[in-house]
C-alpha atoms as a PDB file:
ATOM      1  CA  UNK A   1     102.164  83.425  97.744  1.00  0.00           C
ATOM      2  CA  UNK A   2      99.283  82.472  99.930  1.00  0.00           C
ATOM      3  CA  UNK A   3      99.383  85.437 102.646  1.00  0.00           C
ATOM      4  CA  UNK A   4      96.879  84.061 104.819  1.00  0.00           C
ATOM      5  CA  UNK A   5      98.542  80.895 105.407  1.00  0.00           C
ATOM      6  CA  UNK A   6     101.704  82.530 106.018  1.00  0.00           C
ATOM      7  CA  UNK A   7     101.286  86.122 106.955  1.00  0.00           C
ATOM      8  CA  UNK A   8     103.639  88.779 105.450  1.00  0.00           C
ATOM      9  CA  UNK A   9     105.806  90.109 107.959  1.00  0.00           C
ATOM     10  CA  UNK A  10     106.175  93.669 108.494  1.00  0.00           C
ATOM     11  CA  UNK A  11     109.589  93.772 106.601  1.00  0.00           C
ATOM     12  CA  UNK A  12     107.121  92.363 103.584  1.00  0.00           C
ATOM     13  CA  UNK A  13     104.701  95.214 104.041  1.00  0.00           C
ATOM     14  CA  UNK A  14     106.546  97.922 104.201  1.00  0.00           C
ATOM     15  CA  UNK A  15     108.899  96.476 101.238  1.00  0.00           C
ATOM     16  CA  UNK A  16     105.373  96.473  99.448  1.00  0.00           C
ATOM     17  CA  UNK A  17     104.023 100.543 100.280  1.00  0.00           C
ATOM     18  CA  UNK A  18     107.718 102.067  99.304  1.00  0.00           C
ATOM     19  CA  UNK A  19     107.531  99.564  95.876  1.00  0.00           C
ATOM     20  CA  UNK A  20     103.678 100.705  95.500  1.00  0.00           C
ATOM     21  CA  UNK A  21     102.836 104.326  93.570  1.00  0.00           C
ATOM     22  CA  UNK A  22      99.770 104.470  95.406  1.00  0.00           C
ATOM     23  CA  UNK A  23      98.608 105.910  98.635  1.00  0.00           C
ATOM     24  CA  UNK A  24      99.648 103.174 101.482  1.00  0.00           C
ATOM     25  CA  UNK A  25      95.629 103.073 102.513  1.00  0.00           C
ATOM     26  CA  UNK A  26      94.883 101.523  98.890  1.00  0.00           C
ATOM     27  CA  UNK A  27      96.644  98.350 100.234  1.00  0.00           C
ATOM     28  CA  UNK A  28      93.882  98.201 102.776  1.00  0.00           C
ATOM     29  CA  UNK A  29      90.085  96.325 101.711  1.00  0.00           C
ATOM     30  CA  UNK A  30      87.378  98.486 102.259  1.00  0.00           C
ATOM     31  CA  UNK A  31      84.944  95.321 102.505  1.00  0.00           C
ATOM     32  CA  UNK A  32      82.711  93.815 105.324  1.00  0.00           C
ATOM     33  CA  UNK A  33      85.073  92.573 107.530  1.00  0.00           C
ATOM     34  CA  UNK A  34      86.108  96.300 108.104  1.00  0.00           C
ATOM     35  CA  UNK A  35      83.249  97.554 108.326  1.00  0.00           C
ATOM     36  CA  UNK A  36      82.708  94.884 110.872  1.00  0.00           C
ATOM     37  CA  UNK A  37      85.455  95.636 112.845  1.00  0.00           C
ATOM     38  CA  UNK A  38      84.183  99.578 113.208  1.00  0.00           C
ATOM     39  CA  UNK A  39      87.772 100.626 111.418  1.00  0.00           C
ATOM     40  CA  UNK A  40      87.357 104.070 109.187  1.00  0.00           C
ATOM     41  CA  UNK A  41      90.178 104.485 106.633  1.00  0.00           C
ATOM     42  CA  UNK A  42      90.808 108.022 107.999  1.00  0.00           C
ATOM     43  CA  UNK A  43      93.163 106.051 110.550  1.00  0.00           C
ATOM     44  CA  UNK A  44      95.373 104.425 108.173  1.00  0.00           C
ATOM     45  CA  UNK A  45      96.718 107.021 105.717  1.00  0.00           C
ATOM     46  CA  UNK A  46     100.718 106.451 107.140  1.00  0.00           C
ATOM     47  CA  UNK A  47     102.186 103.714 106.138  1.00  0.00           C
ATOM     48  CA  UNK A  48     102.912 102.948 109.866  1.00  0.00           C
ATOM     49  CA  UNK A  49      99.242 102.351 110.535  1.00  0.00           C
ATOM     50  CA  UNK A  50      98.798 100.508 107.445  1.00  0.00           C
ATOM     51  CA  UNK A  51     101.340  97.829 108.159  1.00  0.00           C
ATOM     52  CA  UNK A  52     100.537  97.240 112.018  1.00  0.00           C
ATOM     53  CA  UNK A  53      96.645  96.783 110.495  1.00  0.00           C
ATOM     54  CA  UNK A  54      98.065  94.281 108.051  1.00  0.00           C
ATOM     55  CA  UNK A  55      99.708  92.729 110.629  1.00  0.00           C
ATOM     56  CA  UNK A  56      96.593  92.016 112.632  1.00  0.00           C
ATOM     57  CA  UNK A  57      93.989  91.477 109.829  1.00  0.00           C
ATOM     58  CA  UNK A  58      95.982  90.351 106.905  1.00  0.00           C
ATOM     59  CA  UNK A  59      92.465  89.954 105.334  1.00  0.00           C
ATOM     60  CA  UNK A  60      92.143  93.258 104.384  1.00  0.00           C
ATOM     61  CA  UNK A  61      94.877  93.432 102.029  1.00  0.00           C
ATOM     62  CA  UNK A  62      94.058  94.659  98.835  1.00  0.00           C
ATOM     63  CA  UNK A  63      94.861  91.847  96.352  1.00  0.00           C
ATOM     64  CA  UNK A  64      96.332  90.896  93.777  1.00  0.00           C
ATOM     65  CA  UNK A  65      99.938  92.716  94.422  1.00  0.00           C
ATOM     66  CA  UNK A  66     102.146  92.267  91.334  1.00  0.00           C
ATOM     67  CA  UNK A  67     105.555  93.115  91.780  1.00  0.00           C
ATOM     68  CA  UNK A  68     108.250  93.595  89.043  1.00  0.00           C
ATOM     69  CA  UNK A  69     112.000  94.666  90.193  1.00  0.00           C
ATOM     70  CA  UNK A  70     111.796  97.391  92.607  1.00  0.00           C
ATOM     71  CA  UNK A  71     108.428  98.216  91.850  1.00  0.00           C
ATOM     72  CA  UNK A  72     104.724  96.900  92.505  1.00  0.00           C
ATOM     73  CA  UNK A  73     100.999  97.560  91.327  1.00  0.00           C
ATOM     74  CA  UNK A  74      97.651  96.868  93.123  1.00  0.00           C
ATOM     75  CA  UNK A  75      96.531  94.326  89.985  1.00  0.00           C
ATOM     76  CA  UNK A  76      92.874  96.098  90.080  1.00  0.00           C
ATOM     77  CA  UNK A  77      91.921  96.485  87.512  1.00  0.00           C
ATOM     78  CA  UNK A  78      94.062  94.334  85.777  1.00  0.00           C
ATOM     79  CA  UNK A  79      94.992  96.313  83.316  1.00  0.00           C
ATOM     80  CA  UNK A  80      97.248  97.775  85.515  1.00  0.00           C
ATOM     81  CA  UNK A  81      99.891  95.102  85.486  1.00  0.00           C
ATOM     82  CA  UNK A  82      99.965  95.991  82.070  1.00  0.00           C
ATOM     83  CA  UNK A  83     101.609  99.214  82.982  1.00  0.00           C
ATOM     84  CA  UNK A  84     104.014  97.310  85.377  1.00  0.00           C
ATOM     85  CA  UNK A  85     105.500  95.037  82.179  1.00  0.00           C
END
């Protein structure tokens, strides 16, 4: 799916954190662009606050998601689709 060219919706999102075993701020980059926009990760531990981010900068998604059924993995490293399967 190519998320920048059309966004996930919020339905998508939050679909993603319940299916996801990790904390919902893991779905958010820590990269440049957030640094850029002044954003600390402190702010963004709720799902909630995760998803209206995502929303707004859907840049900052962690990436790859794999998802499998009712459940999902942030594919870094890689090996961790392997747990997925």
């Amino acid at each position: 799916m190519q998320y920048l060219k059309a966004p996930l919706s919020r339905d998508d999102l939050e679909r993603f954190l319940a299916m996801l075993p990790n904390e919902p701020s893991e779905l958010i980059r820590e990269d440049n662009h957030f640094k850029q926009l002044g954003l600390s990760i402190g702010d963004y531990q709720s799902a909630g606050a995760v998803v209206e981010l995502l929303l707004e900068h859907p840049k900052l998604m962690q990436r790859p998601v794999v998802v499998r059924g009712d459940r999902a993995v942030i594919a870094r490293p890689s090996e961790v689709v392997e747990e997925l399967l």
